[in-house]
Structure formats: structure tokens, C-alpha cells
C-alpha atoms as a PDB file:
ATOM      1  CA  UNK A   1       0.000   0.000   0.000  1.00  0.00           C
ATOM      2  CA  UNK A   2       2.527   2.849  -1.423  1.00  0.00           C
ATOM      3  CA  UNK A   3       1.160   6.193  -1.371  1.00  0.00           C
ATOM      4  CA  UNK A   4      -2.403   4.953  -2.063  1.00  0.00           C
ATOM      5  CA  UNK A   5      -5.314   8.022  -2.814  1.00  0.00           C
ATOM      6  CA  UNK A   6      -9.399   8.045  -2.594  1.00  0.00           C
ATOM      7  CA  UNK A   7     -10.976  10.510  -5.294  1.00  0.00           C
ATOM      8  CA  UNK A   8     -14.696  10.700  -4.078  1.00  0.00           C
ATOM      9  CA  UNK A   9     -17.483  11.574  -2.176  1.00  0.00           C
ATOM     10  CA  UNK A  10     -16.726  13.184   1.575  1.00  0.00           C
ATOM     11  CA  UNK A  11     -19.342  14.793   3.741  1.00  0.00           C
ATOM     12  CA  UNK A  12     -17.838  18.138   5.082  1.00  0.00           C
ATOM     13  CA  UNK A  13     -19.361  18.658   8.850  1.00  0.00           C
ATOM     14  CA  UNK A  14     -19.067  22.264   8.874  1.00  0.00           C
ATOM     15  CA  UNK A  15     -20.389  23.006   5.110  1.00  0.00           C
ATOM     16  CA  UNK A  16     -23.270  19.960   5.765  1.00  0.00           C
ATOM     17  CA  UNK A  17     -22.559  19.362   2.856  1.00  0.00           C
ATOM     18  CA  UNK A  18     -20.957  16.338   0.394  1.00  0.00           C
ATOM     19  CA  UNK A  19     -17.727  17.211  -1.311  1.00  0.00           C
ATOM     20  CA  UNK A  20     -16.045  15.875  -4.363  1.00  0.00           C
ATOM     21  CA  UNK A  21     -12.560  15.721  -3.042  1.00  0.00           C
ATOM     22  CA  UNK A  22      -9.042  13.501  -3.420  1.00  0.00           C
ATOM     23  CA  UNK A  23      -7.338  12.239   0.014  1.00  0.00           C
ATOM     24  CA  UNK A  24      -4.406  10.185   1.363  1.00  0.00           C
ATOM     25  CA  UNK A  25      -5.971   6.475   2.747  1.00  0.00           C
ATOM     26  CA  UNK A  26      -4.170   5.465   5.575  1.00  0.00           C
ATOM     27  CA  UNK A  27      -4.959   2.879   8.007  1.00  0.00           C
ATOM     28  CA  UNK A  28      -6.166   3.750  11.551  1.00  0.00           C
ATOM     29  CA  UNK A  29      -5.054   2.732  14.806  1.00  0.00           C
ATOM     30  CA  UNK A  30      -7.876   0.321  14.740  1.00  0.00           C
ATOM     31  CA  UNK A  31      -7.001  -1.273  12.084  1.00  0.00           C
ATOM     32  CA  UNK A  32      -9.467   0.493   9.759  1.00  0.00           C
ATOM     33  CA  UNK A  33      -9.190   1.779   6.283  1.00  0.00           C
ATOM     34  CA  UNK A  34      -9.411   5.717   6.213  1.00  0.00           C
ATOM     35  CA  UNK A  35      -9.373   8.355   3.145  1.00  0.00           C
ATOM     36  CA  UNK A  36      -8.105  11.975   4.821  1.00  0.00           C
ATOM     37  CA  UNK A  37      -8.401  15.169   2.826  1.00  0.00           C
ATOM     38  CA  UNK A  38      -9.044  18.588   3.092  1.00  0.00           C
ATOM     39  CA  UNK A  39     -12.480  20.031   1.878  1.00  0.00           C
ATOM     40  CA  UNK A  40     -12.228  22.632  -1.032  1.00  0.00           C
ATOM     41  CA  UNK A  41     -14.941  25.297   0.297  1.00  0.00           C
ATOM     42  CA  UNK A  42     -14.108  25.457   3.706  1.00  0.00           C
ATOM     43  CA  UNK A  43     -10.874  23.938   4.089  1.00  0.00           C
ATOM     44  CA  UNK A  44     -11.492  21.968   7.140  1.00  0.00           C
ATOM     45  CA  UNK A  45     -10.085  18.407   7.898  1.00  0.00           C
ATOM     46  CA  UNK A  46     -12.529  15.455   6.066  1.00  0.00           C
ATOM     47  CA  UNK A  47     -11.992  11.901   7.022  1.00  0.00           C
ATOM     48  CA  UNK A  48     -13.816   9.260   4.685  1.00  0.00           C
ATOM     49  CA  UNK A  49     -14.120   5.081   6.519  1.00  0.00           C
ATOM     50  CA  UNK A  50     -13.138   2.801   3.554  1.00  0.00           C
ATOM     51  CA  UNK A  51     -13.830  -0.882   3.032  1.00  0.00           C
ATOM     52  CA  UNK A  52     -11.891  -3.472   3.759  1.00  0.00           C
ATOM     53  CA  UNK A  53     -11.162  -4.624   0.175  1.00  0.00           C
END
């Protein structure tokens, strides 16, 4: 998993909103699959729960 990237649908908390937006996946401390990016209106943090495929 080398430098692996989400392009999709987030849901931006503080616009209520869902974003079209590209993010980093990385794996959580729980062992889940995670897209993080940044939302392109607002700017604030997004975090995206992945499958495990």
C-alpha cells in the first residue's frame, strides 16, 4: 500500500454538505481503512471510513 489516494465523495461537517474531493488512505489505529483530505470550500479536515477490500 505505497502512497495509495481516494478521489470521491466526503461529507464536510461544517459546510453539511458532500464534497467531491481527493485524500491520502491510511490505516487507523484500529485497524481500519481511512481516506483523509481537506475540503475545497471550507478547508477543514474530512476523514472518509473505507472498506476493507
Amino acid at each position: 500500500m505505497a502512497d495509495e489516494t481516494y478521489k470521491g465523495e466526503f461529507y464536510c461537517v461544517k459546510c453539511k454538505e458532500k464534497r467531491e474531493a481527493e485524500g491520502k488512505v491510511v490505516v487507523s489505529e484500529n485497524g481500519r481503512r481511512m481516506a483523509k483530505g481537506v475540503c475545497p470550500v471550507c478547508g477543514t479536515n474530512l476523514n472518509r471510513i473505507l472498506g476493507k477490500a
